[in-house]
C-alpha atoms as a PDB file:
ATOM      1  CA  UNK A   1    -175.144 -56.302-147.708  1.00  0.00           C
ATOM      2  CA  UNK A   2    -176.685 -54.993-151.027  1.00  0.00           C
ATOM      3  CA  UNK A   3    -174.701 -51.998-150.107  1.00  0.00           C
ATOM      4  CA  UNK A   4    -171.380 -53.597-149.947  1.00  0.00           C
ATOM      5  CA  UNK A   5    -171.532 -55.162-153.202  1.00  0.00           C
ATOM      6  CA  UNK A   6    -173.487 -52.150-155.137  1.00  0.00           C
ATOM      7  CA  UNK A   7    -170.133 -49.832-153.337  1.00  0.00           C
ATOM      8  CA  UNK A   8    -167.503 -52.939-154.924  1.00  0.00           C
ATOM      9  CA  UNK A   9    -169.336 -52.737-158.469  1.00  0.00           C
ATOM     10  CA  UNK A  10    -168.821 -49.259-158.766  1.00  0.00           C
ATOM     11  CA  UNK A  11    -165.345 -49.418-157.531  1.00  0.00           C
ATOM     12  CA  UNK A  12    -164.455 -51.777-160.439  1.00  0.00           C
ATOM     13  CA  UNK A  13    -166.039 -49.384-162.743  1.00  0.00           C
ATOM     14  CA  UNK A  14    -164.247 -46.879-161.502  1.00  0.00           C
ATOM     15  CA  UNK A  15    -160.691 -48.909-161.868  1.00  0.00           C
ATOM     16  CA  UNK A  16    -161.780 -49.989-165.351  1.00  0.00           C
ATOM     17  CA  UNK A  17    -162.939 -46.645-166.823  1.00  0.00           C
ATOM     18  CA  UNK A  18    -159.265 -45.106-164.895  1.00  0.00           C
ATOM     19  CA  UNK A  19    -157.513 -47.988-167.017  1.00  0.00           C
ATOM     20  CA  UNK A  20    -159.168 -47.214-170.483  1.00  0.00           C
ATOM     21  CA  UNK A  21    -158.868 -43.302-169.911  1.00  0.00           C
ATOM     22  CA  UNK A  22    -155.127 -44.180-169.695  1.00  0.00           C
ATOM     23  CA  UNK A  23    -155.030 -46.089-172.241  1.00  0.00           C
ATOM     24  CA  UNK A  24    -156.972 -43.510-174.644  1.00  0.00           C
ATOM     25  CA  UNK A  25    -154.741 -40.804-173.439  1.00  0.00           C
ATOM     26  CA  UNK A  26    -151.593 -42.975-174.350  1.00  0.00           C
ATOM     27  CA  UNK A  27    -152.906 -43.923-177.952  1.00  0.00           C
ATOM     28  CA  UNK A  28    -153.331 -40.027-178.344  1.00  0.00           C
ATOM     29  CA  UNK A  29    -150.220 -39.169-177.167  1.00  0.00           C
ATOM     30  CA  UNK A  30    -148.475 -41.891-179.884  1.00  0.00           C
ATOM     31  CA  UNK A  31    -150.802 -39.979-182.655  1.00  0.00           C
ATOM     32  CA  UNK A  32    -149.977 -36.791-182.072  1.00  0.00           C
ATOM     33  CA  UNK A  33    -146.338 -37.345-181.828  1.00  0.00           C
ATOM     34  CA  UNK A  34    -146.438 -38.984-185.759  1.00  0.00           C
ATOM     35  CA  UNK A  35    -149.853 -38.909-187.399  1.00  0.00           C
ATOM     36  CA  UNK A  36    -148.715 -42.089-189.117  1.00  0.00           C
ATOM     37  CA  UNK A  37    -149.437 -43.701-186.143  1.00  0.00           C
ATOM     38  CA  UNK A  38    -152.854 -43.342-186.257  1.00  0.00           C
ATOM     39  CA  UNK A  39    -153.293 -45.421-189.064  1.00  0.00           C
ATOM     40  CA  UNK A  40    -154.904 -48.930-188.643  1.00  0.00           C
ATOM     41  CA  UNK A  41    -152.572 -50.788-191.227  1.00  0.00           C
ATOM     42  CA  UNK A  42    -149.159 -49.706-189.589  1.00  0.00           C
ATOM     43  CA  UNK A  43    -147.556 -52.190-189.795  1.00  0.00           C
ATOM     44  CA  UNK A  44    -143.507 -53.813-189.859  1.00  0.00           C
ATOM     45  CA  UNK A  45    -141.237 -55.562-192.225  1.00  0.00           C
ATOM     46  CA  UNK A  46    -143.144 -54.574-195.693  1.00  0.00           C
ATOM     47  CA  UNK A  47    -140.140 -52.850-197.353  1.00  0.00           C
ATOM     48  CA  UNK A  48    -136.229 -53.327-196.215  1.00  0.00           C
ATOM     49  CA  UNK A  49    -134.580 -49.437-196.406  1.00  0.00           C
ATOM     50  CA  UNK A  50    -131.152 -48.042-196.818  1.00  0.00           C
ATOM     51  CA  UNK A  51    -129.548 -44.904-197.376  1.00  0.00           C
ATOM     52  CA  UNK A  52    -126.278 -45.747-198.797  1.00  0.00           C
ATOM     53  CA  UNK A  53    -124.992 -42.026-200.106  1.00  0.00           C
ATOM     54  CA  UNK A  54    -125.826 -38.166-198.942  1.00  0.00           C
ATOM     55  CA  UNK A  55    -124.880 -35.066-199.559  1.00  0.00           C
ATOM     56  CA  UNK A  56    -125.780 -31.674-197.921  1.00  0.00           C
ATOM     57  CA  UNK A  57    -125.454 -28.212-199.476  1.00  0.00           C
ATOM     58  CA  UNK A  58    -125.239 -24.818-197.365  1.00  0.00           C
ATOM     59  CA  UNK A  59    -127.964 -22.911-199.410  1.00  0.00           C
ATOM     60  CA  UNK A  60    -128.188 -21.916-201.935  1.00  0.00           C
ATOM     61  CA  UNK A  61    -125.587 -24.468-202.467  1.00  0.00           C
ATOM     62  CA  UNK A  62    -123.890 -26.040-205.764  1.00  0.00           C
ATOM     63  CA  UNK A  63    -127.138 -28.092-206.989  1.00  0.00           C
ATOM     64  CA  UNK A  64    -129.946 -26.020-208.518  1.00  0.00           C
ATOM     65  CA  UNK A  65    -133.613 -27.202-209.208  1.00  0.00           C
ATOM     66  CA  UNK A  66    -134.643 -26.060-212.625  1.00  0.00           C
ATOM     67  CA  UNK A  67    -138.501 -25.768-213.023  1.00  0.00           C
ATOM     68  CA  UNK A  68    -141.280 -24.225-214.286  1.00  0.00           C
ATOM     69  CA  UNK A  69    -144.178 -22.377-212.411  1.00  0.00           C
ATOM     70  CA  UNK A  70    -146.642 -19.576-212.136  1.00  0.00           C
ATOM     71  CA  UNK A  71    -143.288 -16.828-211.522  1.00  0.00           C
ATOM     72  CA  UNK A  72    -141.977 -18.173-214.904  1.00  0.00           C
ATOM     73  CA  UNK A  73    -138.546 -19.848-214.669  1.00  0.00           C
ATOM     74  CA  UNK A  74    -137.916 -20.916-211.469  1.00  0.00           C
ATOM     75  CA  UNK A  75    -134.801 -22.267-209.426  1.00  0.00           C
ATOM     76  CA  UNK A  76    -134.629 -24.173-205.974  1.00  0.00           C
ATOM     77  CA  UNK A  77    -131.779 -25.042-204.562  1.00  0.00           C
ATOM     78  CA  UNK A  78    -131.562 -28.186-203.071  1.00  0.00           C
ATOM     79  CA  UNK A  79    -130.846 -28.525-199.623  1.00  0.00           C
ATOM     80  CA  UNK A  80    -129.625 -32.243-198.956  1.00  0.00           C
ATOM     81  CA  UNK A  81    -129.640 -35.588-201.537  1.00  0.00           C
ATOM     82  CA  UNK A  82    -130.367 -39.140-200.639  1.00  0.00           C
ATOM     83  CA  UNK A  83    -129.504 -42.428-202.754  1.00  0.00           C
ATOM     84  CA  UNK A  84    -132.259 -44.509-201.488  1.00  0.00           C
ATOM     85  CA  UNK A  85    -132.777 -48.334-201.999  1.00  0.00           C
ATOM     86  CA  UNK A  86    -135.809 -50.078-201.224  1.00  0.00           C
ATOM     87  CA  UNK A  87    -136.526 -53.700-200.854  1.00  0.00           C
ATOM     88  CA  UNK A  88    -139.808 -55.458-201.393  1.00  0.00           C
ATOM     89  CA  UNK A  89    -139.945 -57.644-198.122  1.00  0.00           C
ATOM     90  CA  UNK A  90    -142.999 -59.072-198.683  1.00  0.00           C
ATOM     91  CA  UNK A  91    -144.078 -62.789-199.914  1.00  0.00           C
ATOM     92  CA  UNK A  92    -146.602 -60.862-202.895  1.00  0.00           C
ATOM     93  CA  UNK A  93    -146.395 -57.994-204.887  1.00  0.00           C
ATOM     94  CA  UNK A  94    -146.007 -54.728-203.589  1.00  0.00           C
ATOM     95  CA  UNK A  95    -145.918 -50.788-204.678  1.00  0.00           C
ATOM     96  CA  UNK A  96    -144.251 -47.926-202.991  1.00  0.00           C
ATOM     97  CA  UNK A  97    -147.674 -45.516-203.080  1.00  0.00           C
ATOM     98  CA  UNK A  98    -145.707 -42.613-201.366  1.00  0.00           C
ATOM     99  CA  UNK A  99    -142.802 -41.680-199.164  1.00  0.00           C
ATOM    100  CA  UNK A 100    -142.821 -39.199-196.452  1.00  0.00           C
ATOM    101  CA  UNK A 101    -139.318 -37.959-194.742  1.00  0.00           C
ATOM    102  CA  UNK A 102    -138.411 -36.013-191.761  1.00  0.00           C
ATOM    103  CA  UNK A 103    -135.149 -35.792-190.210  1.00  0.00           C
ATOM    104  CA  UNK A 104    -134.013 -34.534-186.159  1.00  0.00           C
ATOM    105  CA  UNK A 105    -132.278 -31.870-186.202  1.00  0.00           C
ATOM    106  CA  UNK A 106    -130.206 -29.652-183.937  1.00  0.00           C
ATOM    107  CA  UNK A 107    -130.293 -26.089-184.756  1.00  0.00           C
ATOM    108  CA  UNK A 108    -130.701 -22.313-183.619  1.00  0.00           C
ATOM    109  CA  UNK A 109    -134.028 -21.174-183.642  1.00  0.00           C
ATOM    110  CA  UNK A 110    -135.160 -17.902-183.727  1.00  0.00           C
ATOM    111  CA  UNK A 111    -132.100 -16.381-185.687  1.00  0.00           C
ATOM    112  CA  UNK A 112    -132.139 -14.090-188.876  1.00  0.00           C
ATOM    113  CA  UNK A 113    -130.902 -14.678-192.694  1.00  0.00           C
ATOM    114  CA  UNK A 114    -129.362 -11.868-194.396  1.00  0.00           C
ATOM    115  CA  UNK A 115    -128.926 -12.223-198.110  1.00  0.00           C
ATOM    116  CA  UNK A 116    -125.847 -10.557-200.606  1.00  0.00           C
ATOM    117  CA  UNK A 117    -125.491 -10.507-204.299  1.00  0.00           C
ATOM    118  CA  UNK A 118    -122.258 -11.759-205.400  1.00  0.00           C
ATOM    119  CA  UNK A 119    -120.540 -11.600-208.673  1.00  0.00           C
ATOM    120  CA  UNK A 120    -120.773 -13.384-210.771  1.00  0.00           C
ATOM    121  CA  UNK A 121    -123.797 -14.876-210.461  1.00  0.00           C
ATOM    122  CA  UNK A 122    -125.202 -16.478-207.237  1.00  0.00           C
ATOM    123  CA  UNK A 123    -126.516 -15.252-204.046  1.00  0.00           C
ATOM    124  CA  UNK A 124    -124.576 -15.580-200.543  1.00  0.00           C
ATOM    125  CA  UNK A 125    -127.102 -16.279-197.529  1.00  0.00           C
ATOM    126  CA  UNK A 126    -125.633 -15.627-193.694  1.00  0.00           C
ATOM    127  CA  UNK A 127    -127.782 -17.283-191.079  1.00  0.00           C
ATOM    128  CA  UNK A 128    -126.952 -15.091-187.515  1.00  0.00           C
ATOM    129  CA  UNK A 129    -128.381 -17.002-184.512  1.00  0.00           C
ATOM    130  CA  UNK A 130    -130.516 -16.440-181.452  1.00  0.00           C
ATOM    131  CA  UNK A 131    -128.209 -18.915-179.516  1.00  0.00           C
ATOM    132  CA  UNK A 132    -131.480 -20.721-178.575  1.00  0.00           C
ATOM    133  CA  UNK A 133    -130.505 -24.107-179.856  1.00  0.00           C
ATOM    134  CA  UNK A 134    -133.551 -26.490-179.907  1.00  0.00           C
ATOM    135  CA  UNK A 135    -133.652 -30.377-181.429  1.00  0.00           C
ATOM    136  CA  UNK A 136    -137.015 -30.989-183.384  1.00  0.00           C
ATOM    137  CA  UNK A 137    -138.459 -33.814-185.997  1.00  0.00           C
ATOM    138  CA  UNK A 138    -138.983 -31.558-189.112  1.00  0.00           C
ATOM    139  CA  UNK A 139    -140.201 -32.530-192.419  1.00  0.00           C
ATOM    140  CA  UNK A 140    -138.123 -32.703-195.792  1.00  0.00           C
ATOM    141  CA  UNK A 141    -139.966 -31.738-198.424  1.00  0.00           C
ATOM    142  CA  UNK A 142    -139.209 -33.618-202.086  1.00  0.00           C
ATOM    143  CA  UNK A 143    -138.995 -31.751-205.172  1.00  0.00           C
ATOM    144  CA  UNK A 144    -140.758 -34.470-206.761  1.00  0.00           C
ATOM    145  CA  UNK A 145    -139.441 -36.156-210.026  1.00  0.00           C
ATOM    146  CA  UNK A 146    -136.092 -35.753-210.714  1.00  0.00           C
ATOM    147  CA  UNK A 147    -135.374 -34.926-214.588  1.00  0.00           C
ATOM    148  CA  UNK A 148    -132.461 -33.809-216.768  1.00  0.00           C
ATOM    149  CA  UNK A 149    -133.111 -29.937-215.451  1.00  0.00           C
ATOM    150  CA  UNK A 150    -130.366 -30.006-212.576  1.00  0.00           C
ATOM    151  CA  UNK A 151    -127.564 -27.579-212.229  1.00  0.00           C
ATOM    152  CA  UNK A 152    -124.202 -28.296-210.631  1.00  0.00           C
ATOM    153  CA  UNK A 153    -122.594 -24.625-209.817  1.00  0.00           C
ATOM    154  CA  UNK A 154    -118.786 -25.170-209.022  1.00  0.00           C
ATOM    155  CA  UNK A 155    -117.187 -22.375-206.559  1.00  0.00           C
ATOM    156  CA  UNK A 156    -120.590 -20.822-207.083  1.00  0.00           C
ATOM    157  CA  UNK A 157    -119.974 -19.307-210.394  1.00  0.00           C
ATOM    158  CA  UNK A 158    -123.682 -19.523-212.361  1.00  0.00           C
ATOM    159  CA  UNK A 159    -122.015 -18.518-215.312  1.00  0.00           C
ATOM    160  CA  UNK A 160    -120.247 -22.057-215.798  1.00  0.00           C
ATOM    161  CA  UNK A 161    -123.005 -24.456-214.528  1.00  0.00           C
ATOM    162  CA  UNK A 162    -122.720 -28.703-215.627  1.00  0.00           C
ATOM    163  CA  UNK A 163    -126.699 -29.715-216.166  1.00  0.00           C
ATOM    164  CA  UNK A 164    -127.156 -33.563-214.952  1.00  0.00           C
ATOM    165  CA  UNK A 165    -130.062 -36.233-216.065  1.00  0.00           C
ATOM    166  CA  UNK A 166    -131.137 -37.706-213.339  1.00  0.00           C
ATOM    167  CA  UNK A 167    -134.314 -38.716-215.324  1.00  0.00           C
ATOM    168  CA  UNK A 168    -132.501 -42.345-215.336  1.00  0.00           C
ATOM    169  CA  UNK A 169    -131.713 -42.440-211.537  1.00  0.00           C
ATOM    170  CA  UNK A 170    -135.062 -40.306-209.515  1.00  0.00           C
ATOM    171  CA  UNK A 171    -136.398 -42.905-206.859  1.00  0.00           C
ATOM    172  CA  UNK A 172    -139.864 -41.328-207.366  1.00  0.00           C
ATOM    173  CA  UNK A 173    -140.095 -41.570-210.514  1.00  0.00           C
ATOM    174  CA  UNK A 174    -139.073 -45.068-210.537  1.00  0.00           C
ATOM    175  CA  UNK A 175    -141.395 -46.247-207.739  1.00  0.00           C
ATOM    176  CA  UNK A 176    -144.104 -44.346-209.970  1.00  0.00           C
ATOM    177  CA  UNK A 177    -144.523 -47.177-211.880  1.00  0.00           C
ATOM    178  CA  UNK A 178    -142.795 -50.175-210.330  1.00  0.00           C
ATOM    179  CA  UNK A 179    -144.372 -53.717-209.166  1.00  0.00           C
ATOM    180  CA  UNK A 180    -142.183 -54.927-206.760  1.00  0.00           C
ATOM    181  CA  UNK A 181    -142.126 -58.637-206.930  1.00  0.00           C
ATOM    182  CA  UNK A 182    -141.034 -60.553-203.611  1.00  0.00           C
ATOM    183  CA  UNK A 183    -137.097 -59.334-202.875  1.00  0.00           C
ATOM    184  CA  UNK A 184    -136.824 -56.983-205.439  1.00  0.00           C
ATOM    185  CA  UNK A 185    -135.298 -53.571-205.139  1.00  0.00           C
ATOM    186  CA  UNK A 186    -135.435 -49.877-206.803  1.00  0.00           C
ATOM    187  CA  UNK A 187    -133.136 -47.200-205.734  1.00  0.00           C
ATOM    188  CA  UNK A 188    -132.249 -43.823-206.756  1.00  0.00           C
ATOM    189  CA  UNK A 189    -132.044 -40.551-206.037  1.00  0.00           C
ATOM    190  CA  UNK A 190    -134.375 -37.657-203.885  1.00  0.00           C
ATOM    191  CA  UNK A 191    -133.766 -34.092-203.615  1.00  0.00           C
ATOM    192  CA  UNK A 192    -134.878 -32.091-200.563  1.00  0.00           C
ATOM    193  CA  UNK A 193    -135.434 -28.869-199.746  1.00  0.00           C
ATOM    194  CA  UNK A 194    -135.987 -27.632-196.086  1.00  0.00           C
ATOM    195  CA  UNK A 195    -138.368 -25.064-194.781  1.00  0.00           C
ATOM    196  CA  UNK A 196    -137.393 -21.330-194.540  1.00  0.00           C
ATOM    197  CA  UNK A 197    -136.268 -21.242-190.739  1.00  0.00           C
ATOM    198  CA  UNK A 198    -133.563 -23.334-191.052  1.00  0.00           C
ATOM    199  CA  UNK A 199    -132.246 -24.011-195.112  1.00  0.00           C
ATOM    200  CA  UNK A 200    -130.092 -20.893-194.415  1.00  0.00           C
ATOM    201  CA  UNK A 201    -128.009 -22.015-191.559  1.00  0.00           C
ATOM    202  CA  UNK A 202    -126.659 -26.076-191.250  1.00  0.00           C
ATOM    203  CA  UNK A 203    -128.257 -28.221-188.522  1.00  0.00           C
ATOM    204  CA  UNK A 204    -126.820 -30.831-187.292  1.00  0.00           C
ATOM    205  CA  UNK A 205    -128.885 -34.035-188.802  1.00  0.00           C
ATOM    206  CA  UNK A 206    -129.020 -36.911-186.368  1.00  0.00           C
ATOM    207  CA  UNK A 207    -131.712 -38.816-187.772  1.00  0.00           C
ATOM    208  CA  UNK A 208    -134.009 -39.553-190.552  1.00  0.00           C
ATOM    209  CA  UNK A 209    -137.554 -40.836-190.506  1.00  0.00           C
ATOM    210  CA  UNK A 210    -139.295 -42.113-193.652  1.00  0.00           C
ATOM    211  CA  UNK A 211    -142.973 -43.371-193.461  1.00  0.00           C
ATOM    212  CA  UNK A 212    -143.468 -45.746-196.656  1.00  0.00           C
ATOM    213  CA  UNK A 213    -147.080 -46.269-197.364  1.00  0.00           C
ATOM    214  CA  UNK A 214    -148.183 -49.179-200.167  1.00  0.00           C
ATOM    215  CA  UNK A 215    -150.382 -49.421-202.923  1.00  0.00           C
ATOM    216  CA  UNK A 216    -152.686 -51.701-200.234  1.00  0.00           C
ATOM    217  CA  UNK A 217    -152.629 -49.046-197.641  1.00  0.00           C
ATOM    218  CA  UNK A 218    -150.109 -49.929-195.540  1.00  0.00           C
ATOM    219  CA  UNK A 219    -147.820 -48.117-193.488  1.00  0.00           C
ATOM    220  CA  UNK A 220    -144.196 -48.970-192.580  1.00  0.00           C
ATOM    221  CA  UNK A 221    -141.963 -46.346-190.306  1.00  0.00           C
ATOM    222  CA  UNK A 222    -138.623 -46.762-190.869  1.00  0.00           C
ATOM    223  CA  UNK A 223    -135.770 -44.427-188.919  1.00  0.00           C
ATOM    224  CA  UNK A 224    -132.159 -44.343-189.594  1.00  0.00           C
ATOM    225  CA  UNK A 225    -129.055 -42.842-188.276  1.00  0.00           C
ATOM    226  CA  UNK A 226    -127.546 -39.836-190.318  1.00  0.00           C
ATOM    227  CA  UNK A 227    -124.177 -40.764-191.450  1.00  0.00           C
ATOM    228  CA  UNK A 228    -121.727 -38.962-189.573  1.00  0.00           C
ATOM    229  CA  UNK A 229    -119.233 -36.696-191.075  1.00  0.00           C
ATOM    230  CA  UNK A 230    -116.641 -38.094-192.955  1.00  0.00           C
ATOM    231  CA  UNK A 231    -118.222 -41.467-193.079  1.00  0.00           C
ATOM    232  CA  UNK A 232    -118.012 -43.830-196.356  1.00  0.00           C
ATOM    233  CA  UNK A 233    -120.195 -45.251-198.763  1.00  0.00           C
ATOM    234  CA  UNK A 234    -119.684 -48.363-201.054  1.00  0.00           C
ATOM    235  CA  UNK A 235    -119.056 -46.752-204.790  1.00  0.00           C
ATOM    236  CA  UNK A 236    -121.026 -50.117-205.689  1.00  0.00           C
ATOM    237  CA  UNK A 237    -124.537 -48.578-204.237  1.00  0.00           C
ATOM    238  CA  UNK A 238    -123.711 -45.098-204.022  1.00  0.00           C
ATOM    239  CA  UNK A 239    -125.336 -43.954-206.631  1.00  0.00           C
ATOM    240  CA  UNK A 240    -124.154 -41.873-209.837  1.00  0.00           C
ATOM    241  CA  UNK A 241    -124.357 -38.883-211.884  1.00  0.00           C
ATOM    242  CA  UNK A 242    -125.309 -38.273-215.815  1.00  0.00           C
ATOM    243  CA  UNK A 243    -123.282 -35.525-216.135  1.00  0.00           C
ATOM    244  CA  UNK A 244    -124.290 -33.579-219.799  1.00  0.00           C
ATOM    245  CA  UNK A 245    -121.779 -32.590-222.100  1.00  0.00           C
ATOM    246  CA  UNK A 246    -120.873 -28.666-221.884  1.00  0.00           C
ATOM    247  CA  UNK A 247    -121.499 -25.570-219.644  1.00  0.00           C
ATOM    248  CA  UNK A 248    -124.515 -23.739-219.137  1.00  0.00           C
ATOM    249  CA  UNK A 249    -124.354 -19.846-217.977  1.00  0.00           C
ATOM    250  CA  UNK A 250    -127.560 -19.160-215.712  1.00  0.00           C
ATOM    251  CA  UNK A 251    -127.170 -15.303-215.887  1.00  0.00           C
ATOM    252  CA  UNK A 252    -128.072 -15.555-219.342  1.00  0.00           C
ATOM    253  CA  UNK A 253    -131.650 -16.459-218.593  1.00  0.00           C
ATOM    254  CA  UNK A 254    -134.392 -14.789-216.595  1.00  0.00           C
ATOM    255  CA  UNK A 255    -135.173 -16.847-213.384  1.00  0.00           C
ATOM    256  CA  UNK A 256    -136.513 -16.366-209.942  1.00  0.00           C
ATOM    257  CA  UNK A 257    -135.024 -18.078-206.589  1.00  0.00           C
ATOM    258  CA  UNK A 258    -137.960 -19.755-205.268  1.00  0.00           C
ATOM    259  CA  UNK A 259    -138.166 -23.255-203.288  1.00  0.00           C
ATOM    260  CA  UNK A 260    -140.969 -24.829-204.337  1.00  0.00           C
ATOM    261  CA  UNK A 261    -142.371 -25.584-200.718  1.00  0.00           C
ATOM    262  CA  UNK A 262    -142.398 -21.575-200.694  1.00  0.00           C
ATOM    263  CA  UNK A 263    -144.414 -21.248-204.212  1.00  0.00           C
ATOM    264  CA  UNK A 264    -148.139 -20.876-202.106  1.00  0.00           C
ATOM    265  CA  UNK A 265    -146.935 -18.915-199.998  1.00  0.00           C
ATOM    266  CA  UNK A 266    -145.385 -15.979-202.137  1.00  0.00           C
ATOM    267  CA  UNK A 267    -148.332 -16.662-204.653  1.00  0.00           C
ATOM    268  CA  UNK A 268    -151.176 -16.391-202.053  1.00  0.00           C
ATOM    269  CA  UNK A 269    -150.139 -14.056-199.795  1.00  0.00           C
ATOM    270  CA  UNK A 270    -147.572 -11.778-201.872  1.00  0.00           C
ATOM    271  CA  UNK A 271    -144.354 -13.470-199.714  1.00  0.00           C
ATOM    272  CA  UNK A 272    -140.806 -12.227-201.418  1.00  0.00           C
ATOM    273  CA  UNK A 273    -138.915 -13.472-204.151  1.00  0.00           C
ATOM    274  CA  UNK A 274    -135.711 -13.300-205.146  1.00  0.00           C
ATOM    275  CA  UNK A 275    -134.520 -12.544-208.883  1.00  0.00           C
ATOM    276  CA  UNK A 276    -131.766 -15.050-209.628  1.00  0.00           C
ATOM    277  CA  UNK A 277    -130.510 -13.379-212.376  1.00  0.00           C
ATOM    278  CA  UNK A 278    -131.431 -10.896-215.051  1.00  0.00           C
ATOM    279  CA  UNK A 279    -130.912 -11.221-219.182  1.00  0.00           C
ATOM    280  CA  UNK A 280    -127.986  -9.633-219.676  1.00  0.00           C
END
């Protein structure tokens, strides 16, 4: 008899140690899929998001990153532009500590990027493609605050550029500061650039992720569709742009192509950069 029950104790041991492997295995799963996840404060409803404009530029594109860095004057292009607006959706007080994006993508992988001078000024980048198409998560990286050292290059001529201030309209650098009291808002806008495998050619953006994280440590996940081409945005909330008065010729200056997600890399480890243009 003291058999029998001794065999049924450690067959309910058994089932409950089979049920909490599980359920460890399944809570690893979720983390490695986002590494958000594996925060204790993630949590729902803190902030209310919407993307009400974008724009996408086949690099280098028409809007240039001005900045400076350890290679001197430096230019990024920018690879897509989102108007932003975020709503506090709490009852108290809350600050946006950081924002985190990463869109799905459809796209070749595997392929090559050639890379042509052109005349004048500029650089023309041809993706050619494995033909293995593959649909990821990957991470947009920000350029960070947004100032009035941004270059619009019409029918990619450098040598008539229009500078913009977006010093008066850079989400991060208004969320730097901002107390968001119970239903209030900030918007503007962020500039991404993409990593190396896939800025040269245009995947097809699906989705975008954004993991919000507050001044109190919690974390919100919030995923929307990408607008589909051709699609319309309110003028109202669409954002604008502080165009500067004149034109600016880039081939006049001494600068170096170099996205700043690529700036470690070609420091540390001697990785190859391109020279926008020389003085003339």
């Amino acid at each position: 008899m003291v058999q029998f029950w001794f065999g049924i104790l450690i067959i309910a041991i058994a089932a409950a140690m089979g049920w909490w492997g599980t359920q460890v295995a399944s809570e690893g799963w979720k983390n490695w899929k986002h590494p958000a996840l594996s925060s204790e404060k993630v949590v729902r409803d803190i902030y209310k998001l919407m993307v009400s404009s974008t724009m996408r530029f086949k690099y280098p594109g028409q809007l240039l990153y001005l900045y400076d860095s350890q290679l001197g004057k430096t230019i990024s292009p920018i690879s897509l532009a989102l108007f932003l607006e975020v709503v506090n959706n709490k009852s108290s007080i809350s600050r946006v500590y950081s924002l985190e994006t990463r869109a799905l993508m459809r796209y070749d992988e595997g392929g090559k990027t050639q890379i042509n001078a052109q005349s004048p000024g500029g650089y023309k980048f041809s993706y050619i493609p494995s033909g293995k198409t593959v649909e990821r998560w990957r991470t947009l990286h920000s350029v960070g605050f947004l100032h009035d050292r941004i270059y619009f290059v019409p029918n990619n001529d450098w040598t008539e550029c229009k500078r913009i201030d977006f010093s008066k309209s850079s989400f991060e650098l208004e969320a730097r500061d901002k107390q968001l009291q119970p239903g209030e808002s900030l918007n503007g806008w962020i500039f991404y650039e993409m990593e190396e495998d896939v800025r040269t050619q245009t995947p097809e953006i699906k989705q975008l992720e954004f993991t919000l994280k507050n001044s109190s440590g919690e974390v919100q996940i919030v995923k929307v569709d990408f607008p589909k081409e051709g699609e319309k945005f309110p003028k109202i909330s669409s954002g604008s742009w502080d165009i500067l008065e004149g034109y600016y010729d880039l081939t006049k200056e001494n600068f170096s192509l170099c996205p700043r997600i690529d700036l470690h890399t070609i420091l540390k480890e001697g990785g190859r950069v391109i020279p926008a243009r020389e003085k003339k």
